[in-house]
PDB file of N, CA and C in Angstrom:
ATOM      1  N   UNK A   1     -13.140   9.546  12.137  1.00  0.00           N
ATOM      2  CA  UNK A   1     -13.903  10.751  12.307  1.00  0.00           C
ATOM      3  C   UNK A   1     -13.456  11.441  13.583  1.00  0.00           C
ATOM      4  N   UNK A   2     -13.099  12.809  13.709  1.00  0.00           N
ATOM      5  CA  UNK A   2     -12.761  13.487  14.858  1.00  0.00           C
ATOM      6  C   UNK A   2     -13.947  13.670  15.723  1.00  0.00           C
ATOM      7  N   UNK A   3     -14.016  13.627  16.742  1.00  0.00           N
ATOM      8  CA  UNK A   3     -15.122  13.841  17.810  1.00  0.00           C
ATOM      9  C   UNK A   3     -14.646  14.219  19.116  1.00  0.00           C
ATOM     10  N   UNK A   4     -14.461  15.675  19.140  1.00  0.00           N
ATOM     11  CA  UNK A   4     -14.121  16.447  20.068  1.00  0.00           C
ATOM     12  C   UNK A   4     -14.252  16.003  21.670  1.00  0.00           C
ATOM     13  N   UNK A   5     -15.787  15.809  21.718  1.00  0.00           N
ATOM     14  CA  UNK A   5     -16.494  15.374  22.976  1.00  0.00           C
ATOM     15  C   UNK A   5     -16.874  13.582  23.099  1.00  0.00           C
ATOM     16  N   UNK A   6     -15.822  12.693  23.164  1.00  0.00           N
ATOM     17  CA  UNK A   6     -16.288  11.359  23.212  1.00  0.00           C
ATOM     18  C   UNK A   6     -16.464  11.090  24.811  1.00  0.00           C
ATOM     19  N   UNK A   7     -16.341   9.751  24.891  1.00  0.00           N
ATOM     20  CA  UNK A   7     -16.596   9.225  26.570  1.00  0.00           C
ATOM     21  C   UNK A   7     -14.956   8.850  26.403  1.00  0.00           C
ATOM     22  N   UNK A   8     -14.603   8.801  26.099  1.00  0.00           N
ATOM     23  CA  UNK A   8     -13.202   8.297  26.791  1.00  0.00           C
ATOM     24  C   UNK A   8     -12.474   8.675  27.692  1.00  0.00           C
ATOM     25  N   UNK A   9     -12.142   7.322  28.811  1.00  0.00           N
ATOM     26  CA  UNK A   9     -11.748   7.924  30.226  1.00  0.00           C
ATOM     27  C   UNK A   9     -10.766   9.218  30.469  1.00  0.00           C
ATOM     28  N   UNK A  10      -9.876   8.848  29.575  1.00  0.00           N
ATOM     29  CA  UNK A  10      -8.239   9.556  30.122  1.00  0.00           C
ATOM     30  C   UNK A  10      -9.023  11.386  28.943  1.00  0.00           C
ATOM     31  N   UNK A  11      -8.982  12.371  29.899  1.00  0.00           N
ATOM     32  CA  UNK A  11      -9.120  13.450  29.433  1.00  0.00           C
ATOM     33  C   UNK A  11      -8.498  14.547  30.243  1.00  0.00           C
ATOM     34  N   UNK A  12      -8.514  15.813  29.753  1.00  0.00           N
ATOM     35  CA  UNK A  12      -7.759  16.823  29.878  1.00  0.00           C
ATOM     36  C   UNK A  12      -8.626  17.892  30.835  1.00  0.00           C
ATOM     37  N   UNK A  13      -8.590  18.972  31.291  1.00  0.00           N
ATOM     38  CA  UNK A  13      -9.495  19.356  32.066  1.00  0.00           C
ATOM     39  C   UNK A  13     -10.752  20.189  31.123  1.00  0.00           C
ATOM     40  N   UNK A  14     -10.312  20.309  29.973  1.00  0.00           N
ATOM     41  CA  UNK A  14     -11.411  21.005  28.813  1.00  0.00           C
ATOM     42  C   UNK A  14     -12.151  19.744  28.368  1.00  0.00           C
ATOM     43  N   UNK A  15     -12.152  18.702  28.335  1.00  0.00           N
ATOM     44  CA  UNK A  15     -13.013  17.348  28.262  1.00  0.00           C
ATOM     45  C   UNK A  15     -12.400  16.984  26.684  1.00  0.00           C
ATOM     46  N   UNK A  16     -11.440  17.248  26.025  1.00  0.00           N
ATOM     47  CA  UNK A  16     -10.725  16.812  25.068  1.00  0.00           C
ATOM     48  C   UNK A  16      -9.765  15.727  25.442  1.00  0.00           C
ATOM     49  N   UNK A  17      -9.731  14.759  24.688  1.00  0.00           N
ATOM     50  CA  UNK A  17      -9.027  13.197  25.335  1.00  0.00           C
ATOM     51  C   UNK A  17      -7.555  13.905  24.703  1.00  0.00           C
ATOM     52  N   UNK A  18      -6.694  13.213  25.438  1.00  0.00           N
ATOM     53  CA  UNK A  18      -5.255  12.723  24.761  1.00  0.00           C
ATOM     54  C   UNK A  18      -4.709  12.447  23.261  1.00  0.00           C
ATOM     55  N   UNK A  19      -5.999  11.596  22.587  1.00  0.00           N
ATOM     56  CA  UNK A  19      -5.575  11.479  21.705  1.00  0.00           C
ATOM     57  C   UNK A  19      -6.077  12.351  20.561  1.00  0.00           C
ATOM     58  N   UNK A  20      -7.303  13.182  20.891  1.00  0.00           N
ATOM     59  CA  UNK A  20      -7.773  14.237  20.269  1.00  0.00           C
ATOM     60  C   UNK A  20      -7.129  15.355  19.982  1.00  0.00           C
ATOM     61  N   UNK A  21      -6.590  16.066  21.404  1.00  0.00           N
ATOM     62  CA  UNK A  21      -5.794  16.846  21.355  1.00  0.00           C
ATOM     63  C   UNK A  21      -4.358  16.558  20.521  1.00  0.00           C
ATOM     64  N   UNK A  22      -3.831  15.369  20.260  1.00  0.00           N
ATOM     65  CA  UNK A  22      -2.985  15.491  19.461  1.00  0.00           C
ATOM     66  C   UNK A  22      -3.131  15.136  18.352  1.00  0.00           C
ATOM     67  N   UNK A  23      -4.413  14.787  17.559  1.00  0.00           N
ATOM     68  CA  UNK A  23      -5.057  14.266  16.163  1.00  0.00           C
ATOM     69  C   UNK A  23      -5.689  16.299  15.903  1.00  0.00           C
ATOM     70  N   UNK A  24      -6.361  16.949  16.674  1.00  0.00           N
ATOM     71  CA  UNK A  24      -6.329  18.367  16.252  1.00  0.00           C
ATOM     72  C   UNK A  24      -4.614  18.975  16.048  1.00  0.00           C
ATOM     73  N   UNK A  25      -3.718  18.700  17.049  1.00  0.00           N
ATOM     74  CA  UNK A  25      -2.875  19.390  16.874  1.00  0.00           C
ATOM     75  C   UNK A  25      -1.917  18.641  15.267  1.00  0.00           C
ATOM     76  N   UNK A  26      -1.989  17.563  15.425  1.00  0.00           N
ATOM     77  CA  UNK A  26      -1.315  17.094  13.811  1.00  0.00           C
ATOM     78  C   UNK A  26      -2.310  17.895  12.507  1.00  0.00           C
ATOM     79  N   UNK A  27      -3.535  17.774  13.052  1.00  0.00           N
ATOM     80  CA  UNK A  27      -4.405  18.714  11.399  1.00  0.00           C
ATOM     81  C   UNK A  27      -3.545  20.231  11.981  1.00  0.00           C
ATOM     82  N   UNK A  28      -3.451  20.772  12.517  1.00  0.00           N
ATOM     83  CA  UNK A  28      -3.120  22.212  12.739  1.00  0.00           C
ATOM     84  C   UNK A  28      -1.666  22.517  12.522  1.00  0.00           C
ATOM     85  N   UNK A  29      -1.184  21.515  12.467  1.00  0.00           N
ATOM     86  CA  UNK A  29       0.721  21.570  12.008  1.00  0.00           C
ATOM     87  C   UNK A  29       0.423  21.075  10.466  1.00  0.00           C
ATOM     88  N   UNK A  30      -0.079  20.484  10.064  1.00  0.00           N
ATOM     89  CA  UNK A  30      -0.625  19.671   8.549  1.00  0.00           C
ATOM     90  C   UNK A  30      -1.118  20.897   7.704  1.00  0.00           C
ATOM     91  N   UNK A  31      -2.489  21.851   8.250  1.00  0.00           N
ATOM     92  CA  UNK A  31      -2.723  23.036   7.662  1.00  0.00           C
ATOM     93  C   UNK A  31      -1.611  24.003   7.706  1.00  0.00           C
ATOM     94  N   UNK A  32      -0.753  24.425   8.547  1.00  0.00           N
ATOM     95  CA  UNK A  32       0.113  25.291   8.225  1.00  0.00           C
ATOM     96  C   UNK A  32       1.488  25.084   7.556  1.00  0.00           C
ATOM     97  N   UNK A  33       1.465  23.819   7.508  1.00  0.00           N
ATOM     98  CA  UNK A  33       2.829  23.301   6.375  1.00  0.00           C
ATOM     99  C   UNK A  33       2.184  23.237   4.793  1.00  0.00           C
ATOM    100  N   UNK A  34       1.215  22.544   4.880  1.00  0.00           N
ATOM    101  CA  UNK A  34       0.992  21.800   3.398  1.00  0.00           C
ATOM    102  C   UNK A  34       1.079  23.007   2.231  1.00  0.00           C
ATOM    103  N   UNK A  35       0.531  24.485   2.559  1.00  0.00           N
ATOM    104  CA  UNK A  35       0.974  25.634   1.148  1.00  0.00           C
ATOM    105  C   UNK A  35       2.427  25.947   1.001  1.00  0.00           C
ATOM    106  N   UNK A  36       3.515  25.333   1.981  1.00  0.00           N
ATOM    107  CA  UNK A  36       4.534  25.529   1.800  1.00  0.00           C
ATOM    108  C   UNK A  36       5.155  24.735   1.147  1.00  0.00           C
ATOM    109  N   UNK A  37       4.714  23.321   1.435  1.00  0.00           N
ATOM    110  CA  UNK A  37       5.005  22.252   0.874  1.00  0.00           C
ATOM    111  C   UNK A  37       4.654  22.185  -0.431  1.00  0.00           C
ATOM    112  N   UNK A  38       3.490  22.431  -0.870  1.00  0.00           N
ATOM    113  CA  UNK A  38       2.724  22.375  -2.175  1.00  0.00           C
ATOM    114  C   UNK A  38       3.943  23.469  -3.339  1.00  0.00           C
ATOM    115  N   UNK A  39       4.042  24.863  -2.498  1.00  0.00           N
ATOM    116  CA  UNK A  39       4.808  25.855  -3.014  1.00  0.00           C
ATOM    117  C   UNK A  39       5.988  25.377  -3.465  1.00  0.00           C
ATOM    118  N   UNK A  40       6.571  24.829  -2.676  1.00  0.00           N
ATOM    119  CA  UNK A  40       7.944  23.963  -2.933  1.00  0.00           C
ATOM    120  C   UNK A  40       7.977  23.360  -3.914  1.00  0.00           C
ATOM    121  N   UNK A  41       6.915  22.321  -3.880  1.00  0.00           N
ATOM    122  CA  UNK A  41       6.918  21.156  -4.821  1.00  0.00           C
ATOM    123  C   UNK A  41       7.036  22.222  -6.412  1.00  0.00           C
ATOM    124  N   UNK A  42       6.263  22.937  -6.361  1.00  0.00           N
ATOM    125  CA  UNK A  42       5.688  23.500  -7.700  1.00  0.00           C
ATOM    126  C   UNK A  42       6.930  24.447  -8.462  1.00  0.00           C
ATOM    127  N   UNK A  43       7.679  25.218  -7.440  1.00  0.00           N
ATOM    128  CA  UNK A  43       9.286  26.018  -7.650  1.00  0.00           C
ATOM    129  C   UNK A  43      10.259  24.892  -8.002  1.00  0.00           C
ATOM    130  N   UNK A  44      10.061  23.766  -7.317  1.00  0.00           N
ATOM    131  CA  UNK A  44      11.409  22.674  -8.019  1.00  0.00           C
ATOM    132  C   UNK A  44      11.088  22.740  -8.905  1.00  0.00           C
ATOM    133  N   UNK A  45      10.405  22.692 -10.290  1.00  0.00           N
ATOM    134  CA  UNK A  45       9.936  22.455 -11.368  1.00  0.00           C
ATOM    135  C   UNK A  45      10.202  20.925 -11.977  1.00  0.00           C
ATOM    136  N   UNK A  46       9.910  20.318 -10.805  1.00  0.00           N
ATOM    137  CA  UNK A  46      10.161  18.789 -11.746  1.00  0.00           C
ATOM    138  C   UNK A  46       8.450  18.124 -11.490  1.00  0.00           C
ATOM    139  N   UNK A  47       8.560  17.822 -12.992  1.00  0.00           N
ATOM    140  CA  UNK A  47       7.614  16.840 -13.256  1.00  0.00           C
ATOM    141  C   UNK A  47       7.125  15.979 -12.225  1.00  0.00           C
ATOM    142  N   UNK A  48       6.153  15.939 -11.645  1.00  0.00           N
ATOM    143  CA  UNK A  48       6.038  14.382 -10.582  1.00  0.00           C
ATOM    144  C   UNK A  48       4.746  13.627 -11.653  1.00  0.00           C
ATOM    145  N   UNK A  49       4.680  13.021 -11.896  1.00  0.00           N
ATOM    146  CA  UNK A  49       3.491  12.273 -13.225  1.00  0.00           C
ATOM    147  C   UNK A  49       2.995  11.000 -11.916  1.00  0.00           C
ATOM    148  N   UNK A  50       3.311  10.569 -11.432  1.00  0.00           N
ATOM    149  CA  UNK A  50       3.147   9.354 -10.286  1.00  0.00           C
ATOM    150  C   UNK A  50       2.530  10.189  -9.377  1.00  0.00           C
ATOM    151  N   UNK A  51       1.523   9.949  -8.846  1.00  0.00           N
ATOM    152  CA  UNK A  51       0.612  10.438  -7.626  1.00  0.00           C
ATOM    153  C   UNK A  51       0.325   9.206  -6.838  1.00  0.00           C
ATOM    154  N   UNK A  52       0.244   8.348  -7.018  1.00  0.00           N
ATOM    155  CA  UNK A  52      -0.816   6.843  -6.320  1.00  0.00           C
ATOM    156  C   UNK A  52      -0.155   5.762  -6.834  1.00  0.00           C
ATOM    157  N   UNK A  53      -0.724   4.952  -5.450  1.00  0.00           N
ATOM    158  CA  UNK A  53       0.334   3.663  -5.897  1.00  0.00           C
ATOM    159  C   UNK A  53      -1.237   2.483  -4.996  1.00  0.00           C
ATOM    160  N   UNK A  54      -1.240   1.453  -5.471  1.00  0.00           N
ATOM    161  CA  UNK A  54      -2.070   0.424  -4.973  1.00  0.00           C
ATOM    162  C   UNK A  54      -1.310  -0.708  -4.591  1.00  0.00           C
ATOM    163  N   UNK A  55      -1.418  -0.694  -3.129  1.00  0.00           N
ATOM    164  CA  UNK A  55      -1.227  -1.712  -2.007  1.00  0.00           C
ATOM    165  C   UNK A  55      -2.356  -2.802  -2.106  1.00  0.00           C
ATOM    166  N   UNK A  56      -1.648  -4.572  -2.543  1.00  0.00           N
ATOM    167  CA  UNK A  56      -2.791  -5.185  -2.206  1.00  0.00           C
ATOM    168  C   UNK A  56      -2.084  -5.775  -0.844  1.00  0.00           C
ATOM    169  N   UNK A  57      -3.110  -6.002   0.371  1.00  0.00           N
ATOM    170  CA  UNK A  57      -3.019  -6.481   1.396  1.00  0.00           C
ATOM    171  C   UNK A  57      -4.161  -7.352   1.622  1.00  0.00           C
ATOM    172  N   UNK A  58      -3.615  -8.816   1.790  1.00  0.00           N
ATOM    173  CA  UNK A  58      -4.389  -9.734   1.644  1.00  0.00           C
ATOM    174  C   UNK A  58      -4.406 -10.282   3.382  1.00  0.00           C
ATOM    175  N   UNK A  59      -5.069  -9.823   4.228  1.00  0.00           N
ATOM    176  CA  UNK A  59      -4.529 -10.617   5.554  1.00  0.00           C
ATOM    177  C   UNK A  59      -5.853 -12.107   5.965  1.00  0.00           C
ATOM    178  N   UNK A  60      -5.041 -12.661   5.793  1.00  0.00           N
ATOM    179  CA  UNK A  60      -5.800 -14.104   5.460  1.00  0.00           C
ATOM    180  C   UNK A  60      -5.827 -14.931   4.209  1.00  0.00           C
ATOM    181  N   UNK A  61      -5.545 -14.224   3.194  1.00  0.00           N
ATOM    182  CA  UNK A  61      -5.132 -14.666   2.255  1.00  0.00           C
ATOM    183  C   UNK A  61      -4.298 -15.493   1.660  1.00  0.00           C
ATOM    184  N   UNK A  62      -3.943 -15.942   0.187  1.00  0.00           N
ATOM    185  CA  UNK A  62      -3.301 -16.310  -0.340  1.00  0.00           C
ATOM    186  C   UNK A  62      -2.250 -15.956  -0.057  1.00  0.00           C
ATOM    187  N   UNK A  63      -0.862 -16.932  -0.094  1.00  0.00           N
ATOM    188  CA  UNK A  63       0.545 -16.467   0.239  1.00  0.00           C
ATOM    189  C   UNK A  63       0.962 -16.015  -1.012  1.00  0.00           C
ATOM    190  N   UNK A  64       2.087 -14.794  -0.933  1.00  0.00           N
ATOM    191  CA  UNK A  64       1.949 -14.281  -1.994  1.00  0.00           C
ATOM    192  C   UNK A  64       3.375 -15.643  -2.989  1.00  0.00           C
ATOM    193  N   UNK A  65       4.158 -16.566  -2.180  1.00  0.00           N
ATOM    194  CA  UNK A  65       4.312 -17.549  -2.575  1.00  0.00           C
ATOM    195  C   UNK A  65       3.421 -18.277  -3.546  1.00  0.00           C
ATOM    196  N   UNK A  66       2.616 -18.273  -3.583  1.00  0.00           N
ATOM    197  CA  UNK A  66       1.152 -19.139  -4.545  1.00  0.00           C
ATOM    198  C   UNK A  66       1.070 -18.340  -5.529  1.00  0.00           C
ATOM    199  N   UNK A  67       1.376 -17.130  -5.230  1.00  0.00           N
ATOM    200  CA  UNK A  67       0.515 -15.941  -6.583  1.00  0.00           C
ATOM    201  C   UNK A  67       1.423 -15.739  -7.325  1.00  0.00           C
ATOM    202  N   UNK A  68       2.336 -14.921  -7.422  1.00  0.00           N
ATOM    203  CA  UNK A  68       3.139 -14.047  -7.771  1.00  0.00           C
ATOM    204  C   UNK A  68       4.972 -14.422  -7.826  1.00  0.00           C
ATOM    205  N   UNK A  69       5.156 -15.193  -6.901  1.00  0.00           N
ATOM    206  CA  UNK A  69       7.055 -15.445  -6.786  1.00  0.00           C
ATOM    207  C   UNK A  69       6.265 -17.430  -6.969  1.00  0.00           C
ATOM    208  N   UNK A  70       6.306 -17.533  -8.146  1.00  0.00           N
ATOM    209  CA  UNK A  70       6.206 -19.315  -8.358  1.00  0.00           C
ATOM    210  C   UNK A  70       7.353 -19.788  -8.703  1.00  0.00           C
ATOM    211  N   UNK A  71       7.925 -20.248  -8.131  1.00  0.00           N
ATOM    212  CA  UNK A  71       9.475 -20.826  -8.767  1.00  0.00           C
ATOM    213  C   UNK A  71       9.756 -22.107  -9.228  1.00  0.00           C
ATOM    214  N   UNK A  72       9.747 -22.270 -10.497  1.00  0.00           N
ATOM    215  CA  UNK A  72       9.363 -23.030 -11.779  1.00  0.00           C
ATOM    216  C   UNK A  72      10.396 -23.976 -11.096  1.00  0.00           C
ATOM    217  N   UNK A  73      11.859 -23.973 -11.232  1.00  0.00           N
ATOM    218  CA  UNK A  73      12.363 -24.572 -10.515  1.00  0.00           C
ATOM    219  C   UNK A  73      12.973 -25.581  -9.680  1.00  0.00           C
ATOM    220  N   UNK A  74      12.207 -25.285  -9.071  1.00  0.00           N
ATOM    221  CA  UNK A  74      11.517 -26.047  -7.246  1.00  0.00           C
ATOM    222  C   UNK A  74      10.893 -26.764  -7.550  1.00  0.00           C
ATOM    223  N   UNK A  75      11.457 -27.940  -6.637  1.00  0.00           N
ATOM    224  CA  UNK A  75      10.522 -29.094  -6.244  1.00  0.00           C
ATOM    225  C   UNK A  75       8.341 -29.019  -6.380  1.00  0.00           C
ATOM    226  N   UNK A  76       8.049 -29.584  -6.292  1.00  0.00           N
ATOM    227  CA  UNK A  76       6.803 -29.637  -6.785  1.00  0.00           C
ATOM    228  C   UNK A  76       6.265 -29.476  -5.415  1.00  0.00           C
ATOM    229  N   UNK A  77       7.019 -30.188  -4.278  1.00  0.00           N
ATOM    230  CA  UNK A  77       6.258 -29.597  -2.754  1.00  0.00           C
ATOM    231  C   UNK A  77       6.492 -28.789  -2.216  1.00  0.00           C
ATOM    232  N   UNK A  78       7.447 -27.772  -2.988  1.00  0.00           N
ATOM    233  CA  UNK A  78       8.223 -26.391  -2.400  1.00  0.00           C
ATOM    234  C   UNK A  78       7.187 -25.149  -3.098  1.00  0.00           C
ATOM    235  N   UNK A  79       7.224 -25.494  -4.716  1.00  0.00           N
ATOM    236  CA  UNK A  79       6.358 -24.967  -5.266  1.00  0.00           C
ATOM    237  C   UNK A  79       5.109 -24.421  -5.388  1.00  0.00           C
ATOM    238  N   UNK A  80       4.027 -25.603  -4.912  1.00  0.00           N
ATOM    239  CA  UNK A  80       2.732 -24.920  -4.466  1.00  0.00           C
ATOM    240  C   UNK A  80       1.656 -26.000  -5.362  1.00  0.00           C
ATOM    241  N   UNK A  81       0.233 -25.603  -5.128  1.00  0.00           N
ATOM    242  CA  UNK A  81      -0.574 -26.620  -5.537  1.00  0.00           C
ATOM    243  C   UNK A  81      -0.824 -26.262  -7.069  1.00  0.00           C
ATOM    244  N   UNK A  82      -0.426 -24.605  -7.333  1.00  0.00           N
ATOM    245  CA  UNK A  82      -1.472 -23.734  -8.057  1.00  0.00           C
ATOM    246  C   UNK A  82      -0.277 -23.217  -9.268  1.00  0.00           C
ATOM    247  N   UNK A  83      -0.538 -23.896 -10.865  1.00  0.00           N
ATOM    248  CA  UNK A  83       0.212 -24.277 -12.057  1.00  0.00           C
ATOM    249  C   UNK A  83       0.899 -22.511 -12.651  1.00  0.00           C
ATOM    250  N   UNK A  84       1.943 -22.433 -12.945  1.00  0.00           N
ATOM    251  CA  UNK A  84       1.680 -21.039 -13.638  1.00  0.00           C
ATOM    252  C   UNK A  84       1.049 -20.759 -14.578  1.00  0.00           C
ATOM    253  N   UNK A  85       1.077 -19.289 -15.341  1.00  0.00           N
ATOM    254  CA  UNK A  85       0.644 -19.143 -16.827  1.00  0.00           C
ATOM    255  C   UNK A  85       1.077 -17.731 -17.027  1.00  0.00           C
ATOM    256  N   UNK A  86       1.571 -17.874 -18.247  1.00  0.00           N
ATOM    257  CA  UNK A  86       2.803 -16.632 -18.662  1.00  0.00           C
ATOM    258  C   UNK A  86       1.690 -15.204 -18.761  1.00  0.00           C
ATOM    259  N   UNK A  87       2.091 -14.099 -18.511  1.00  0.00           N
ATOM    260  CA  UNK A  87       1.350 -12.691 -18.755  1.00  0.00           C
ATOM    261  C   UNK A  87       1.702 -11.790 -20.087  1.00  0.00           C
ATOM    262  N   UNK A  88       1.193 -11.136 -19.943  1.00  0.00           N
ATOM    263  CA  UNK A  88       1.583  -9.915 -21.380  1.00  0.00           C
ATOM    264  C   UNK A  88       2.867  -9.118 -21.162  1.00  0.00           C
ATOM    265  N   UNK A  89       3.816  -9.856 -20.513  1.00  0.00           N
ATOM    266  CA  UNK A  89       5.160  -9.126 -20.022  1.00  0.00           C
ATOM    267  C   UNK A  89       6.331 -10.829 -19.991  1.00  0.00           C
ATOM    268  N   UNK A  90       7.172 -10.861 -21.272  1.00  0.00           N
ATOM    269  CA  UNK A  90       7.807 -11.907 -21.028  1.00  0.00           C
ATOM    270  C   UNK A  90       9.199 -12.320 -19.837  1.00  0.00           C
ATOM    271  N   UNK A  91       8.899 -13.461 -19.789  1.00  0.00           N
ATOM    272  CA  UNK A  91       9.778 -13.594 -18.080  1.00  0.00           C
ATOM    273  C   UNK A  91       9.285 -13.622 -17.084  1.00  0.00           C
ATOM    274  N   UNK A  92       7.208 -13.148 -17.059  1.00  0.00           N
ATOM    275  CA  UNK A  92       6.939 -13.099 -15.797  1.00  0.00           C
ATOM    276  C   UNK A  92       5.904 -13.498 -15.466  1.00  0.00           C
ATOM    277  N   UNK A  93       5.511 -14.787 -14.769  1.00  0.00           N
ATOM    278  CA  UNK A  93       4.447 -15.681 -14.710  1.00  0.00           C
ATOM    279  C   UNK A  93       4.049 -15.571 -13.550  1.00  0.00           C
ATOM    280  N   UNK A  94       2.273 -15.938 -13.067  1.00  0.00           N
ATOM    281  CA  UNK A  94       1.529 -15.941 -12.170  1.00  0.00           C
ATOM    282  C   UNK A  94       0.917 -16.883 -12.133  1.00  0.00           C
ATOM    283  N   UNK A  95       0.022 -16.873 -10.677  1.00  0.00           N
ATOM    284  CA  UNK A  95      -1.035 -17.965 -10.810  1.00  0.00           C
ATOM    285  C   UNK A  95      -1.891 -18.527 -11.999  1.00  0.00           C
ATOM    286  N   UNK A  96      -2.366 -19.365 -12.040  1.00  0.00           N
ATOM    287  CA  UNK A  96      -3.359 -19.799 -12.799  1.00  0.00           C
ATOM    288  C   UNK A  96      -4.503 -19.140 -12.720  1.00  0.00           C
ATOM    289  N   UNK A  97      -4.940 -18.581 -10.734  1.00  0.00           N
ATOM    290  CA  UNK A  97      -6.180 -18.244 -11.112  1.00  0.00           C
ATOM    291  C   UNK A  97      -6.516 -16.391 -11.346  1.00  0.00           C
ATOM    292  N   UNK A  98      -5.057 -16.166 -11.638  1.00  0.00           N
ATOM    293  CA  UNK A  98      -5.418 -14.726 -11.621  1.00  0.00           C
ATOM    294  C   UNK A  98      -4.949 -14.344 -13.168  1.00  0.00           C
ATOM    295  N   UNK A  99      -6.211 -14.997 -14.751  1.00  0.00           N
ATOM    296  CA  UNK A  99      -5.786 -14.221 -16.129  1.00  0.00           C
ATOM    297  C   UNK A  99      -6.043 -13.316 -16.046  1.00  0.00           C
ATOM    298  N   UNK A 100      -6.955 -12.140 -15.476  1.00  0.00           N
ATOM    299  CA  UNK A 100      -6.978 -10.857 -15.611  1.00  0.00           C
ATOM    300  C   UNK A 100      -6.177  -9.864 -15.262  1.00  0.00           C
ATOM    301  N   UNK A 101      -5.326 -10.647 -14.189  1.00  0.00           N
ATOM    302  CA  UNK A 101      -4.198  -9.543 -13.978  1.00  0.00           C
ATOM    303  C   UNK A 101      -2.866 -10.413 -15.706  1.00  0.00           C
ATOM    304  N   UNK A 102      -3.159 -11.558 -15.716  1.00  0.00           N
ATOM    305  CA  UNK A 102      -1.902 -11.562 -16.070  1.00  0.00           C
ATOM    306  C   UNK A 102      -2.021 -11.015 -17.876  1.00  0.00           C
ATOM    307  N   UNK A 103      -3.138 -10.599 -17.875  1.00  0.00           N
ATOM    308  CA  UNK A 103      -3.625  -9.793 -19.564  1.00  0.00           C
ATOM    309  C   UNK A 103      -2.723  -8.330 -19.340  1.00  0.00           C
ATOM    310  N   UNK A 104      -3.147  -7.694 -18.029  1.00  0.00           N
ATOM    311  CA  UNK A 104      -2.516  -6.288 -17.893  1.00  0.00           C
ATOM    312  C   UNK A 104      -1.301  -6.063 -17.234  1.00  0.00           C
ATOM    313  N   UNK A 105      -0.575  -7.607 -17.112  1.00  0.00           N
ATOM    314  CA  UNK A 105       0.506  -7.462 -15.896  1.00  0.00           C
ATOM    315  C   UNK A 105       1.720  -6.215 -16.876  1.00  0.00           C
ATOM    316  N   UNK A 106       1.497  -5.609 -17.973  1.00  0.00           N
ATOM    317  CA  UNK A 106       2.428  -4.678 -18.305  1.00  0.00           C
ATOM    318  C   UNK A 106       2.100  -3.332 -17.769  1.00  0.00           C
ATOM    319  N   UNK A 107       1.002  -3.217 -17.097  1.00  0.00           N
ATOM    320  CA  UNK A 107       0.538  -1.978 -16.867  1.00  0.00           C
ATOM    321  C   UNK A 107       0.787  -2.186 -15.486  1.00  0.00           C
ATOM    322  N   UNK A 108       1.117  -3.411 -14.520  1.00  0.00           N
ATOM    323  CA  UNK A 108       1.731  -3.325 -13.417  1.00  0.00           C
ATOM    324  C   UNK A 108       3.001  -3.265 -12.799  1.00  0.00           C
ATOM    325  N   UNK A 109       3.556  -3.329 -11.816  1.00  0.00           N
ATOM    326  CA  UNK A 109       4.881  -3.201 -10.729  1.00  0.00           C
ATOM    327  C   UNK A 109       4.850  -4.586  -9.971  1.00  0.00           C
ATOM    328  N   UNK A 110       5.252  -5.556 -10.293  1.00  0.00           N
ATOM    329  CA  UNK A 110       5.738  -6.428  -9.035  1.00  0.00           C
ATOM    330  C   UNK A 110       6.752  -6.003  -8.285  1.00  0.00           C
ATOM    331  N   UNK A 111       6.788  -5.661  -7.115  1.00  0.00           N
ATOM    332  CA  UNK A 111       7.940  -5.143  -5.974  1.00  0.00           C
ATOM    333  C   UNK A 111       8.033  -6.754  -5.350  1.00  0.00           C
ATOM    334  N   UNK A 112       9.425  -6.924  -5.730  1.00  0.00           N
ATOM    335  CA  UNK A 112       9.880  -8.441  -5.343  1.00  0.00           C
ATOM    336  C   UNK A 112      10.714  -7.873  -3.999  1.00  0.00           C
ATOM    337  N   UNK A 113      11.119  -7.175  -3.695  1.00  0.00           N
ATOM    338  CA  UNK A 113      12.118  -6.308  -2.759  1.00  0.00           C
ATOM    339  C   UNK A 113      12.012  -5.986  -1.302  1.00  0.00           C
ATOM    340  N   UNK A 114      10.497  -6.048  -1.191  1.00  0.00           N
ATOM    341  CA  UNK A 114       9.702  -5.737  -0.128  1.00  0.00           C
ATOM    342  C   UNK A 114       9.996  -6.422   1.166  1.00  0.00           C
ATOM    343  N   UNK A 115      10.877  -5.398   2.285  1.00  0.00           N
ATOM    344  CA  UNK A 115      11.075  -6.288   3.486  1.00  0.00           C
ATOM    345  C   UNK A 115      10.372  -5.896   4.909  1.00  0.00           C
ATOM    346  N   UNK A 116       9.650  -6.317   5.246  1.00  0.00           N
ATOM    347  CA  UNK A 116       8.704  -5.719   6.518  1.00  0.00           C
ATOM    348  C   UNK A 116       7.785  -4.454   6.005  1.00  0.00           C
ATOM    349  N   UNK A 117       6.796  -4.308   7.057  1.00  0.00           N
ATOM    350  CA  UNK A 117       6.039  -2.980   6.563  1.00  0.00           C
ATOM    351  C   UNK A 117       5.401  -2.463   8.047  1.00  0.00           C
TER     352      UNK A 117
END
């Protein structure tokens, strides 16, 4: 939430902090690009059908070793505690305890590729 007037020490001589002044000035460069941008998008005339994408971020969680990359394989202590079971997409198996994803895993994206974030 923006809040013009907080207590935070480090401020400017108008009582706007540092980081305000540059969270207004990013919305004020953001409002005067985005109808150009939008304009753009709409003159390329290409299709974009993809809008959204769902990030799961588990921090504390399950390794995604356990879930998702089980490597049949591998040793049984490399492997993990947790058995596979095949999904509605052949070739591509998951945990045991996740059948509800693995009913719709055709309607999903595993990104195996993923390096840092």
């Amino acid at each position: 939430m923006l809040n013009i007037f907080d207590s935070s020490a480090s401020r400017f001589c108008n009582q706007v902090s540092r980081r305000n002044f540059i969270r207004i000035g990013a919305l004020g460069v953001g409002g005067l690009c985005l109808p150009h941008l939008l304009k753009a998008e709409q003159q390329s005339g290409k299709a974009h059908s993809h809008k959204s994408i769902i990030m799961i971020y588990l921090p504390g969680g399950p390794p995604h070793q356990d879930m998702y990359d089980i490597k049949l394989d591998a040793p049984a202590e490399i492997r993990g505690e947790f058995s596979p079971i095949s999904t509605s997409v052949p070739d591509i198996r998951i945990c045991e305890h996740l059948p509800r994803l693995a009913r719709i895993a055709d309607q999903c994206v595993f990104v195996n590729s993923l390096i840092g974030s």
